[in-house]
Protein backbone atom coordinates (compact mmCIF):
# COMPACT_ATOMS: atom_id res chain seq x y z
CA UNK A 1 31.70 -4.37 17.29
CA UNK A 2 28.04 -3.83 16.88
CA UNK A 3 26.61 -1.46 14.19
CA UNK A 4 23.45 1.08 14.32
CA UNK A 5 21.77 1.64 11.06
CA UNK A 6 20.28 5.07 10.73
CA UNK A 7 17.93 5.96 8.05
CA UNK A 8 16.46 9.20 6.86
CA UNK A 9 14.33 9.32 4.14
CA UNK A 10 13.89 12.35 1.53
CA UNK A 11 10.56 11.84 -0.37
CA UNK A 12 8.97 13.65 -2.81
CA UNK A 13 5.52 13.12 -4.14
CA UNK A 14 3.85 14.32 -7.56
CA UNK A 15 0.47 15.77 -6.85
CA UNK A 16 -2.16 15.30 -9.24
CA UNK A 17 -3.56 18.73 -10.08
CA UNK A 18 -4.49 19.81 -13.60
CA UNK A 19 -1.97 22.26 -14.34
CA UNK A 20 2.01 22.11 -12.92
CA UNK A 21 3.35 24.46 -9.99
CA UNK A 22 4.02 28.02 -11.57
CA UNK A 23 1.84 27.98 -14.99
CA UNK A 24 -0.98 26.68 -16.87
CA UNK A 25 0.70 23.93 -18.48
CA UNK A 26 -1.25 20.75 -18.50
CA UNK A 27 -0.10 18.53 -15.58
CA UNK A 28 0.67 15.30 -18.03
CA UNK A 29 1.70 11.64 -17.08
CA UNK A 30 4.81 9.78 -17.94
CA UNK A 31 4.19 8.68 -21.90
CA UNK A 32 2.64 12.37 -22.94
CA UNK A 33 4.79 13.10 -26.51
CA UNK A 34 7.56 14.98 -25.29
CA UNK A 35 7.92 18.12 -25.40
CA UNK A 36 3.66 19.11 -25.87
CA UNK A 37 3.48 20.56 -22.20
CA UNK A 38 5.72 23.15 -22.50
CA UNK A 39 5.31 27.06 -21.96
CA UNK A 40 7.49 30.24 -21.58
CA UNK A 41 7.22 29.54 -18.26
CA UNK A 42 8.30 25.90 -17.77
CA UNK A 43 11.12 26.17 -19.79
CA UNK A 44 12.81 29.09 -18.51
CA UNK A 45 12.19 31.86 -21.01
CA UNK A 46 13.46 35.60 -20.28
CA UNK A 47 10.76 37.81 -19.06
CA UNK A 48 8.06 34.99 -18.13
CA UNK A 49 6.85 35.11 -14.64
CA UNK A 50 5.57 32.19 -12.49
CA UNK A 51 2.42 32.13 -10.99
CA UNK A 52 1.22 29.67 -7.84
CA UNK A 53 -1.00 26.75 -8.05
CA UNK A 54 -3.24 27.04 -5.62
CA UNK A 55 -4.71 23.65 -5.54
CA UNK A 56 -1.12 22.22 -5.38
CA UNK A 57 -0.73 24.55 -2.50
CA UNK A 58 -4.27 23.38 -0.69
CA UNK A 59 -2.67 19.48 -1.68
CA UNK A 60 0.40 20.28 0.33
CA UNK A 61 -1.29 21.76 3.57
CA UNK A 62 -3.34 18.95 3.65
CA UNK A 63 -0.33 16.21 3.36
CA UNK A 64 0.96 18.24 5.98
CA UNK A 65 -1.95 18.39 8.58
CA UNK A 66 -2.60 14.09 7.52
CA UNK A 67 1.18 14.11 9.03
CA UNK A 68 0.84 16.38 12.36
CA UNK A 69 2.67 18.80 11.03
CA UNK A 70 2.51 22.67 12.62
CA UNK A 71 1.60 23.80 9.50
CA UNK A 72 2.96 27.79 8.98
CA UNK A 73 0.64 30.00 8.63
CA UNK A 74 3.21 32.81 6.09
CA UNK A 75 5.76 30.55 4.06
CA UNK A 76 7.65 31.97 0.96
CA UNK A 77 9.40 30.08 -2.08
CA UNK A 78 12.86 30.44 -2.63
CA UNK A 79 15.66 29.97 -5.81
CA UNK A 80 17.64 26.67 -5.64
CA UNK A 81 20.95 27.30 -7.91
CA UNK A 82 22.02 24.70 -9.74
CA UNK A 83 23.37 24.13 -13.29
CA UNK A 84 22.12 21.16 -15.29
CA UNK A 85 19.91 20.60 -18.24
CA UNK A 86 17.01 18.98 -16.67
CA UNK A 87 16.26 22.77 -15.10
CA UNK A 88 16.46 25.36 -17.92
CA UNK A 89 15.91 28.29 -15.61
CA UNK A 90 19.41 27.19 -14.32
CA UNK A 91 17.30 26.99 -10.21
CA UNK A 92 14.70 25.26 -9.11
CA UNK A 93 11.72 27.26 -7.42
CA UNK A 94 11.51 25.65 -3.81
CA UNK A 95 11.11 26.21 -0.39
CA UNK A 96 13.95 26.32 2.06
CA UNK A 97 13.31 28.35 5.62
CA UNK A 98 10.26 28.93 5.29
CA UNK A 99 8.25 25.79 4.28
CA UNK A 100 4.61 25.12 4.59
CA UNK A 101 5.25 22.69 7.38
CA UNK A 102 7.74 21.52 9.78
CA UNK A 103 7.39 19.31 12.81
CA UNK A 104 4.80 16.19 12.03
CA UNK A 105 5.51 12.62 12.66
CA UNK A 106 4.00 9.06 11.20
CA UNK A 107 3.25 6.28 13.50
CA UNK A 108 3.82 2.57 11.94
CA UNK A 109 3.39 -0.71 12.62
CA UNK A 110 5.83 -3.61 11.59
CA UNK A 111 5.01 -6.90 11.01
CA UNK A 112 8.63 -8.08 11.77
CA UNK A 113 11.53 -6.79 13.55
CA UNK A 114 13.74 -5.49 16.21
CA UNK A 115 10.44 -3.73 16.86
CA UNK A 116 6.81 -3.68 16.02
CA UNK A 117 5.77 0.05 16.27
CA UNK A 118 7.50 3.18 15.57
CA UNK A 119 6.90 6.87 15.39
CA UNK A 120 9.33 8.52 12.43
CA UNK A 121 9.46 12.32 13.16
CA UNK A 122 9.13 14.56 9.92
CA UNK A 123 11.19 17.66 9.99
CA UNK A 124 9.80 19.35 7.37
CA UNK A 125 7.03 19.49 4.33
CA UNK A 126 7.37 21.87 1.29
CA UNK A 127 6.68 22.69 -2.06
CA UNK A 128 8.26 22.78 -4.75
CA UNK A 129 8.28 22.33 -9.04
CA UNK A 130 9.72 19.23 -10.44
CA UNK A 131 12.77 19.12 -13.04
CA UNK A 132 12.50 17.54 -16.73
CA UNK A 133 13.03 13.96 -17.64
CA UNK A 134 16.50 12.88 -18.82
CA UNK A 135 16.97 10.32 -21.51
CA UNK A 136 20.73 8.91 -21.74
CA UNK A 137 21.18 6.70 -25.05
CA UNK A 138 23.49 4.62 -26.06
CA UNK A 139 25.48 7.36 -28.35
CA UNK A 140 26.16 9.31 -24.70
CA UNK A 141 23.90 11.99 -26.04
CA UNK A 142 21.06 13.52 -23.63
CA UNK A 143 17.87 14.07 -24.30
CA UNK A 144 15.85 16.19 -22.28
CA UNK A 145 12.05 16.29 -22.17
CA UNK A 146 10.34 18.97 -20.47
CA UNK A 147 6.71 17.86 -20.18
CA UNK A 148 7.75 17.03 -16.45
CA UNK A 149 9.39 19.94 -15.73
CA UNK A 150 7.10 22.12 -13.62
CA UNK A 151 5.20 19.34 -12.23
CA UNK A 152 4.42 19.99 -8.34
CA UNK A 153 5.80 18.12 -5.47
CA UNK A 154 5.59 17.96 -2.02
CA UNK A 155 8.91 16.97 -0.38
CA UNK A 156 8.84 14.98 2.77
CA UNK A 157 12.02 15.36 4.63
CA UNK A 158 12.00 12.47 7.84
CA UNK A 159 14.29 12.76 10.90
CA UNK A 160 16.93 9.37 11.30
CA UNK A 161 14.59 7.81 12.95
CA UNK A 162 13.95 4.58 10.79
CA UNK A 163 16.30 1.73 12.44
CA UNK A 164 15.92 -0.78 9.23
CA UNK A 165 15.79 -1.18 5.63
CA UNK A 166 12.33 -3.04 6.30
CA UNK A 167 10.82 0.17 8.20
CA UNK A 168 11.88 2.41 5.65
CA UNK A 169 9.72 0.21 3.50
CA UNK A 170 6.73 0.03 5.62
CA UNK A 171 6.74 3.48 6.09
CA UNK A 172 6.88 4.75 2.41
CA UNK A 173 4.06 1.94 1.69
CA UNK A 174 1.87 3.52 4.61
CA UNK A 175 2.85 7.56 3.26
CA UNK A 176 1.75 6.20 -0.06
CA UNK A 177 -1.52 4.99 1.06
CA UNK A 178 -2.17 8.15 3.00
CA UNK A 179 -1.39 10.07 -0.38
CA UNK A 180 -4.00 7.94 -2.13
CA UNK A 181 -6.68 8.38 0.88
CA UNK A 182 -6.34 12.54 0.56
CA UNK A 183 -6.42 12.18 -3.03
CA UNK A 184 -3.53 14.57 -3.40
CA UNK A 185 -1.28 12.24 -5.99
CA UNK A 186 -1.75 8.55 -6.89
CA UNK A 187 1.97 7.87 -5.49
CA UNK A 188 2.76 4.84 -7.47
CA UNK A 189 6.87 4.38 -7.31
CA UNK A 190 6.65 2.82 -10.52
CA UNK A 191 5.39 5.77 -12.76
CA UNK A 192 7.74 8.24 -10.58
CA UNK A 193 4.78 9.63 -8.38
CA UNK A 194 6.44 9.15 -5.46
CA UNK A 195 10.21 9.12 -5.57
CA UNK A 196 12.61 7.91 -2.54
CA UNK A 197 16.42 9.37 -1.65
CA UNK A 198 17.15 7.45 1.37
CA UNK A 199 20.00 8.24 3.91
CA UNK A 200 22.01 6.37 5.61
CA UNK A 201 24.93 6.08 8.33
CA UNK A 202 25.88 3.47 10.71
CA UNK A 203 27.40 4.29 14.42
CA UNK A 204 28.49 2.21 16.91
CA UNK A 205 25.73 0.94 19.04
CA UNK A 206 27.19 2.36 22.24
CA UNK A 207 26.81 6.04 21.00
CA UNK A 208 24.33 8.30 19.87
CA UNK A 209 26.95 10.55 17.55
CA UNK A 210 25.66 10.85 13.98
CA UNK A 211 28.68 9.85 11.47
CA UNK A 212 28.49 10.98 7.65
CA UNK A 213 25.88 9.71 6.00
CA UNK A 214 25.03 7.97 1.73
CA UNK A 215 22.03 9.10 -0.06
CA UNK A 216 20.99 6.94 -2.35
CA UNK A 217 19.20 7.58 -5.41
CA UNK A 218 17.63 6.10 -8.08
CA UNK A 219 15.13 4.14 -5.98
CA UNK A 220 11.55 3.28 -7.57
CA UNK A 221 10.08 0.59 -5.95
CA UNK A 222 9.76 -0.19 -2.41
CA UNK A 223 11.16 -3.26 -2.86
CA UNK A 224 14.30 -0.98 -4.07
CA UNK A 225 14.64 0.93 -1.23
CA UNK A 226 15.06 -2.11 0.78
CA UNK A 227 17.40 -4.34 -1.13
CA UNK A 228 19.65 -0.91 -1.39
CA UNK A 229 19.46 0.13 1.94
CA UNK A 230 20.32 -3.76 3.06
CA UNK A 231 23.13 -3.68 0.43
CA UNK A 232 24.39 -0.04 1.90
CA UNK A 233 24.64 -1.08 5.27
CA UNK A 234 26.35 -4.00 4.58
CA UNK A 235 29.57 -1.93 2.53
CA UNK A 236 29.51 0.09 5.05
CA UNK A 237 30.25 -2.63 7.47
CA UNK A 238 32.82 -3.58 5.86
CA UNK A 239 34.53 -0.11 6.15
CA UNK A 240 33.77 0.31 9.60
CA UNK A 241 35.70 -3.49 10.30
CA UNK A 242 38.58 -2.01 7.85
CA UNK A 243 38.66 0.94 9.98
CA UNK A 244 37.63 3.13 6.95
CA UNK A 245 34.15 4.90 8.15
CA UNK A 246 32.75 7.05 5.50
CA UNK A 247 34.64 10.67 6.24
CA UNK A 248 32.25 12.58 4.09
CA UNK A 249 28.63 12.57 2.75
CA UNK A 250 28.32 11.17 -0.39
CA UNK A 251 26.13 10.29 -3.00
CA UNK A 252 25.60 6.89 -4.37
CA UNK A 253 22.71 5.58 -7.05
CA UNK A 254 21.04 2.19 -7.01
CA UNK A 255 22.10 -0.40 -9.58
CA UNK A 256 18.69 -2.53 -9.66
CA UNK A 257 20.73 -5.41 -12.35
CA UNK A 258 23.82 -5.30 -10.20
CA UNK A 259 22.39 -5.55 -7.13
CA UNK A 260 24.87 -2.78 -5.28
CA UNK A 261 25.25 1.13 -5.18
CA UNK A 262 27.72 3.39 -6.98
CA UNK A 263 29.30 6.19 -6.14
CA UNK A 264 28.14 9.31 -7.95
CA UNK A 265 29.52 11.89 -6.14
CA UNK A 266 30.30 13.71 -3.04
CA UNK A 267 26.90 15.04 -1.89
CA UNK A 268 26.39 18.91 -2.09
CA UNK A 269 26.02 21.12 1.18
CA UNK A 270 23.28 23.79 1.38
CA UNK A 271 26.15 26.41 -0.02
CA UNK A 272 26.52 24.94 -2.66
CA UNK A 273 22.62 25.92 -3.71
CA UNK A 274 23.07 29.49 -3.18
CA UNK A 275 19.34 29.74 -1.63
CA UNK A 276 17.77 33.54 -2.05
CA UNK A 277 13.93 34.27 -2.04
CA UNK A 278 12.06 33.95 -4.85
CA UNK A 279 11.75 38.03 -6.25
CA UNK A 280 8.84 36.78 -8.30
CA UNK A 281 6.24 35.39 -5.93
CA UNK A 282 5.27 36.73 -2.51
CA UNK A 283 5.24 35.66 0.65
CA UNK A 284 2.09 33.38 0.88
CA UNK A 285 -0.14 33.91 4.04
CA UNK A 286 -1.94 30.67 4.46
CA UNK A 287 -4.27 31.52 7.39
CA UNK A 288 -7.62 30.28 5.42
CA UNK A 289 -6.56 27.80 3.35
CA UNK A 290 -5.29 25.80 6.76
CA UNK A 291 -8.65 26.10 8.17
CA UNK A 292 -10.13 24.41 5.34
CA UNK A 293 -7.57 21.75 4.92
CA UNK A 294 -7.65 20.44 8.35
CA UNK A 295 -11.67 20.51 8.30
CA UNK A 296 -11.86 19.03 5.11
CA UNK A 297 -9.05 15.92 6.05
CA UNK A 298 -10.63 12.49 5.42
CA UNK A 299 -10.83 9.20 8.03
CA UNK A 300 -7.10 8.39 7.24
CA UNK A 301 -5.72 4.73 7.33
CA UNK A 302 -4.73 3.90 10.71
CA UNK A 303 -8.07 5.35 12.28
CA UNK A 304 -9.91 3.13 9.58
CA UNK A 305 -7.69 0.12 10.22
CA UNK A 306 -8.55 0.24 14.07
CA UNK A 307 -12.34 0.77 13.32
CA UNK A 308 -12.70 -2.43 10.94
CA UNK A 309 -10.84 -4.16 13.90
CA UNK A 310 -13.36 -2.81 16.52
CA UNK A 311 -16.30 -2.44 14.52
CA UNK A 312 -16.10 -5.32 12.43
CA UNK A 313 -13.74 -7.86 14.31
CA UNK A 314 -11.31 -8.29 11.41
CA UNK A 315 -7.79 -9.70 12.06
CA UNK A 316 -4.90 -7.39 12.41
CA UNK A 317 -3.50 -8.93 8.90
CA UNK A 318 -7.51 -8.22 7.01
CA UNK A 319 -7.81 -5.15 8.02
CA UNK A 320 -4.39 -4.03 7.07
CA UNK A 321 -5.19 -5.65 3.33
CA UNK A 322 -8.83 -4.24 3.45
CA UNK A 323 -7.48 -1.01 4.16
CA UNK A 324 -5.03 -0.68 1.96
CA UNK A 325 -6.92 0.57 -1.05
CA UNK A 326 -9.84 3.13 -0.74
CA UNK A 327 -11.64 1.09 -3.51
CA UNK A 328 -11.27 -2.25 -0.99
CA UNK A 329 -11.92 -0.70 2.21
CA UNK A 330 -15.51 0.62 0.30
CA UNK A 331 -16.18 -2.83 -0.76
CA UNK A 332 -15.53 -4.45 2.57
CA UNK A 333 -17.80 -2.13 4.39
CA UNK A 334 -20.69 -2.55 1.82
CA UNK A 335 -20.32 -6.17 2.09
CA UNK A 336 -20.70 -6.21 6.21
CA UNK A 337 -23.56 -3.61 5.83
CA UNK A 338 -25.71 -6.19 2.95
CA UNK A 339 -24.58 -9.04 5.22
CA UNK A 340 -26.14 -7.60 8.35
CA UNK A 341 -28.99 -7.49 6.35
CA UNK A 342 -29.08 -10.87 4.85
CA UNK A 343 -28.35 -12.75 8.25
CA UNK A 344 -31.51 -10.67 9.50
CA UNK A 345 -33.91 -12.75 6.71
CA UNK A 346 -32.13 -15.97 8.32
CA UNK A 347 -34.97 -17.97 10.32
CA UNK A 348 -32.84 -19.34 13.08
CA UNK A 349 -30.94 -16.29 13.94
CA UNK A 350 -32.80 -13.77 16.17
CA UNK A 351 -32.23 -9.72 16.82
CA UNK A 352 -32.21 -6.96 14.54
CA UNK A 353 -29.06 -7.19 12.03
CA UNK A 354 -27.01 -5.02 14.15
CA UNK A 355 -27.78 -7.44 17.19
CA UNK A 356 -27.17 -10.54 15.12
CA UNK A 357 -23.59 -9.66 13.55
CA UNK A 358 -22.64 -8.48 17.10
CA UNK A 359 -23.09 -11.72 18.28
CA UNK A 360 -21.76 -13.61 16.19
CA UNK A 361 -19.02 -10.99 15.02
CA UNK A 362 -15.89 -13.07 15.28
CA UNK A 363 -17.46 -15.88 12.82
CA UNK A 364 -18.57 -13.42 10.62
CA UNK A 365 -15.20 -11.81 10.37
CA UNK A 366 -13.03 -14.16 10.08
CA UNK A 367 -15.43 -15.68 7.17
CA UNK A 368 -15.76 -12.33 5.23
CA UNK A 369 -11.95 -11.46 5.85
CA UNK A 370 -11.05 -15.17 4.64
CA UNK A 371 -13.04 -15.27 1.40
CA UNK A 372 -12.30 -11.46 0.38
CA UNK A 373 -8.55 -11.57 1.46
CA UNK A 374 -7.44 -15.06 0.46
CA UNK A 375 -9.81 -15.94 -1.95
CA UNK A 376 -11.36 -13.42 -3.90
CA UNK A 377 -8.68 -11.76 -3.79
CA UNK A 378 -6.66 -14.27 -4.98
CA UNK A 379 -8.75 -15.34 -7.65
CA UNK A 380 -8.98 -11.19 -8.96
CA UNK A 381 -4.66 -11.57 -8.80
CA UNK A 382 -4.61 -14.60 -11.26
CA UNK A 383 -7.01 -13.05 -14.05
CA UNK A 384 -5.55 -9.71 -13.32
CA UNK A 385 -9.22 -8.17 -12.11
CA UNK A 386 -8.55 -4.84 -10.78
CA UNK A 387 -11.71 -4.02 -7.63
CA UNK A 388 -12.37 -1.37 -9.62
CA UNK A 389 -13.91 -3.53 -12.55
CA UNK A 390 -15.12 -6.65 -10.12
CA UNK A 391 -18.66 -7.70 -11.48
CA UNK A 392 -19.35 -9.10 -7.77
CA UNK A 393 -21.80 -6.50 -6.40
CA UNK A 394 -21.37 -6.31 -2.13
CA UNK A 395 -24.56 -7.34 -1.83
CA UNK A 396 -24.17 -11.04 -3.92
CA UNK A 397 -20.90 -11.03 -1.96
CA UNK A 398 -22.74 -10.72 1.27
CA UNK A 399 -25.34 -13.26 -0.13
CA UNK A 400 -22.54 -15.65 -1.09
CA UNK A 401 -21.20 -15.66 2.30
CA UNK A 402 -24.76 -16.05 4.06
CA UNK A 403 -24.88 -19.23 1.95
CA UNK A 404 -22.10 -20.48 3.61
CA UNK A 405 -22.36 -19.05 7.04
CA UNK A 406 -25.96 -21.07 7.08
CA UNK A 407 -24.33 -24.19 5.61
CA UNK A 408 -26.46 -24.06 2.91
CA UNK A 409 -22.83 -24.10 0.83
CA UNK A 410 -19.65 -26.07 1.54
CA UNK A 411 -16.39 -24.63 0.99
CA UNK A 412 -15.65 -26.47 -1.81
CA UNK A 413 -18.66 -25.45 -4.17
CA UNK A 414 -17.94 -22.10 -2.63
CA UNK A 415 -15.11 -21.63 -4.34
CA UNK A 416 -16.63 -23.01 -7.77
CA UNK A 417 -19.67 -20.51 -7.16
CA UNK A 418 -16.93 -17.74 -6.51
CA UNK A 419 -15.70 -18.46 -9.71
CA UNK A 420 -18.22 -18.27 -11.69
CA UNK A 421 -19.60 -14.81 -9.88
CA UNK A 422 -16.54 -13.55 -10.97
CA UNK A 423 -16.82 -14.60 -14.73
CA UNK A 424 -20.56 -13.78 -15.01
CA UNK A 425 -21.69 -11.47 -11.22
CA UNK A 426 -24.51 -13.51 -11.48
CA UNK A 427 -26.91 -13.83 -8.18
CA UNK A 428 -24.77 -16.79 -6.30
CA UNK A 429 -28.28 -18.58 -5.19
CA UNK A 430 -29.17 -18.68 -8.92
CA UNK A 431 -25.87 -20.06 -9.86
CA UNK A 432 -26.11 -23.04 -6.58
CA UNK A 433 -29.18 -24.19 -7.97
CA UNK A 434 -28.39 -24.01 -11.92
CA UNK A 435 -25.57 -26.17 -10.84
CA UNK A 436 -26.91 -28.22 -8.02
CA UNK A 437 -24.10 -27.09 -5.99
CA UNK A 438 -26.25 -26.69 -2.43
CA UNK A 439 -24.80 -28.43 0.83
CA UNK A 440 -26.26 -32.47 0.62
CA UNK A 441 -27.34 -32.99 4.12
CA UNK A 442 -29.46 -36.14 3.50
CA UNK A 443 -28.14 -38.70 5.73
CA UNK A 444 -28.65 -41.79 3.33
CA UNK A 445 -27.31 -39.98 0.15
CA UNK A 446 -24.69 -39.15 2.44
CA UNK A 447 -23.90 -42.33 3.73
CA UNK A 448 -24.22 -44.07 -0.05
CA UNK A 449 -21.18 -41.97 -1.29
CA UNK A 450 -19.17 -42.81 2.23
CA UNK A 451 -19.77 -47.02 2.15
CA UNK A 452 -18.15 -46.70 -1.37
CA UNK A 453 -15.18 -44.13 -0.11
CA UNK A 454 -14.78 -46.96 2.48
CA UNK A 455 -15.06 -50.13 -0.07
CA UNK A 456 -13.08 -48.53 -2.78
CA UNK A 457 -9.58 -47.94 0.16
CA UNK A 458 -9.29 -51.53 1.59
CA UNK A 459 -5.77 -50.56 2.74
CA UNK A 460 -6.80 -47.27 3.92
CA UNK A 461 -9.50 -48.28 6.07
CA UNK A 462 -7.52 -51.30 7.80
CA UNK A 463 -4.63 -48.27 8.73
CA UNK A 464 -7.66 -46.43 10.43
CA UNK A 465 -8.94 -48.99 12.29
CA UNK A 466 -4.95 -49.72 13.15
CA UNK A 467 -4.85 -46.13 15.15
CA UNK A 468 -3.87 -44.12 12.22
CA UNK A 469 -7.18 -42.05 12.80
CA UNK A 470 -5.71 -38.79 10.94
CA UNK A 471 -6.53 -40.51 7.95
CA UNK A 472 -10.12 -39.49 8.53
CA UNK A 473 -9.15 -36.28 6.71
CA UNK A 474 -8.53 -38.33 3.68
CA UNK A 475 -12.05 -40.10 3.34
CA UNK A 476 -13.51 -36.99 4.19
CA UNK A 477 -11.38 -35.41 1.25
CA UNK A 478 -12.50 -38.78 -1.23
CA UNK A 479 -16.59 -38.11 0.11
CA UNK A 480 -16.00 -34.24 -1.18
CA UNK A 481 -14.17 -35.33 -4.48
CA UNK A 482 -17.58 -37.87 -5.30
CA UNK A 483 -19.96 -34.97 -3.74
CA UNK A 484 -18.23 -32.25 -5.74
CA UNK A 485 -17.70 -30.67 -2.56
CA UNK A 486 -21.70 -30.65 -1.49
CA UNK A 487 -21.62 -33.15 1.10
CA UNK A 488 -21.93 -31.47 4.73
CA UNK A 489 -18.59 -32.37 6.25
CA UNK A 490 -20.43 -32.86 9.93
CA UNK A 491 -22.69 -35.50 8.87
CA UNK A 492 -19.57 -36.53 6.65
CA UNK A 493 -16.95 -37.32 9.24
CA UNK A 494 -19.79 -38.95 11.64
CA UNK A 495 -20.78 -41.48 9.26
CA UNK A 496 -17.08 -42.12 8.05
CA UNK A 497 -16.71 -43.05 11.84
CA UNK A 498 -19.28 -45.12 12.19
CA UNK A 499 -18.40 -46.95 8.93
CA UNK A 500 -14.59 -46.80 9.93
CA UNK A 501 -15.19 -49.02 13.30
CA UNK A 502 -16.80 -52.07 11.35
């Protein structure tokens, strides 16, 4: 028999405002000294009395709107009971009927799969304060630091609509970006800004009846949530084939060295949390603050991805890189807008900039989305250059690729003038001529280095003239080895012809 996946995700994300949810504690990352971010308030005293962040509550209405949610416009917070050391208050403050949002949804795209778009409904958005940091050691003591406890969250609850392991990675990578675009939290999985429970069942694939389902925790990378959810599905296989569904929910954690879950324990029900409103904070009526968030919501990643497609004719796979990162997709347009300019100062090429990029748009994208993708990009990756620090200004980026789009640069002293850019950000024309690295287009210099190519590969040259012509590629690889990569490869692969037939 056939088996259905279905995945629900629980998410919460750690918003980045000074101070934590209920009091003026400093809002400190993972590393702080422990215990130096800590208040009557945060840890639990008798008589000390929360108050709301507002700018975490402005954060979480506009997550909320970014996600087509109905955002409500009265929400309250409520107690969550539970008993363990991380929460010294002995509840959580969160939100459980009320919420700030319900009702949103995320539309993705997937490179691979049993599908290649999906919309993943979100049931619900709300707020809440984070618990303290555990530390287990090797003695089986506990120790507890409180510097996180506080912190404010958003919690993204998503229906089971997510039909793989690799969606449910695709879709936290696209929430994170969306995070980063609104400037709400940083969301990086590593440091514990964004945190993943995923959910999971499997049915038969003749019925839509939902069985029990695993959460599993303990997931913080998106590489993670995959390799568990893969691993889940597959146990749970095996219990189906045994006849041995899973009868209850349950809760299972992630063992990243292992490679497999473990059971925890049997998952609580919403009983067991003994929800009552929170006596200590009113009702909140968010009337305004929606106004402003919705007004105030930024050009969010899937618009921007489907302008730099239309607008600048980069490939699906570019614009999804470009796009990415804020700090890229800024660069990218401020290199198109200095190259529009630079191709206008280009004597052959008539129109006003606008006119000339239109018309030749699909060049000029797939040139600036090859050499900032691939390899600037690549070249950043192996000396660990973050964008943020890159000493290549947009406009000698956009220079550097007029060089090449006028052939007044081959590829291969491209990449050596790349280089040094990114050791020096020195003007690329400067650097060309310092190094005598401009395109050689005169014929007879040309033709000097190609006779020898030819002389120096007897064997070679007999194959060619044999019918192995695909060995052209080779003498035109030996001219740009002697040329250090300046001879123009047209002229190049005429003249090897001509000398080829002799």
């Amino acid at each position: 028999m056939q088996y259905q996946p279905v995945i629900g995700l629980e998410i919460h994300v750690q918003l980045k405002t000074k101070t934590k949810m209920f009091c003026p504690c400093a809002n400190v990352p993972d590393g702080t000294p422990a215990n130096t971010a800590v208040c009557s308030v945060c840890t639990g005293q008798p008589g000390a009395l929360p108050v709301v962040n507002s700018t975490a509550i402005e954060f979480g209405i506009r997550a909320a709107a970014a996600l087509g949610c109905t955002i409500q416009e009265r929400s309250k917070f409520d107690r969550k009971n539970y008993f363990y050391p991380d929460l010294p208050k002995g509840y959580q403050i969160s939100q459980y009927d009320m919420p700030i949002a319900k009702d949103g949804y995320l539309e993705i795209e997937i490179p691979k799969g049993p599908r290649n778009y999906a919309r993943i409904n979100i049931i619900r958005v709300h707020l809440e304060e984070d618990a303290a940091k555990s530390f287990h050691d090797e003695k089986d003591a506990t120790l507890v630091d409180y510097n996180r406890g506080g912190t404010p969250l958003i919690e993204i609850v998503t229906a089971p609509d997510i039909a793989t392991p690799f969606e449910a990675k695709i879709f936290l990578q696209e929430l994170r970006t969306i995070m980063r675009y609104l400037g709400v939290s940083n969301a990086d999985m590593e440091r514990g800004e964004l945190r993943c429970d995923a959910n999971v069942s499997l049915r038969p694939a003749d019925t839509q009846t939902l069985f029990p389902k695993t959460e599993i925790k303990n997931l913080n990378s998106f590489k993670a949530v995959e390799r568990a959810l893969e691993y889940e599905i597959m146990r749970q296989e095996k219990l189906w084939g045994q006849g041995k569904p899973p009868s209850q929910q349950s809760t299972r954690g992630w063992d990243e060295d292992a490679g497999e879950t473990v059971e925890q324990r049997v998952k609580e029900a919403e009983q067991d949390y003994r929800y009552f409103p929170e006596p200590d904070i009113p009702p909140l009526d968010l009337g305004d603050m929606i106004t402003r968030a919705k007004s105030a919501l930024p050009e969010l990643p899937a618009a921007k991805r489907k302008r730099f497609m239309d607008e600048y004719g980069f490939s699906g796979e570019n614009a999804r890189f470009l796009t990415s990162d804020l700090d890229w997709a800024e660069y990218a347009e401020n290199t198109v807008s200095e190259l529009k300019e630079w191709l206008a100062s280009v004597p052959d090429l008539d129109g006003t900039s606008e006119e000339i990029y239109e018309k030749n748009k699909n060049k000029l994208a797939k040139l600036v989305g090859g050499w900032l993708c691939s390899k600037l990009a690549g070249a950043m990756a192996d000396k660990n250059i973050d964008i943020k620090n890159l000493k290549i200004t947009p406009e000698n980026f956009a220079e550097f690729v007029s060089l090449i789009y006028a052939n007044k640069v081959g590829s291969a002293a491209g990449q050596k003038i790349l280089a040094a850019m990114l050791e020096t950000g020195q003007d690329p024309s400067q650097i060309m001529e310092d190094r005598e690295l401009g395109q050689m287009s005169d014929v007879a210099e040309i033709e000097q280095i190609v006779r020898q190519v030819v002389e120096d590969n007897p064997d070679k040259a007999e194959a060619y003239r044999a019918g192995k012509t695909a060995l052209i590629q080779f003498f035109v690889g030996q001219v740009m080895i002697k040329s250090e990569g300046t001879a123009d490869p047209n002229i190049t692969k005429v003249l090897l012809e001509k000398f080829l037939q002799k």
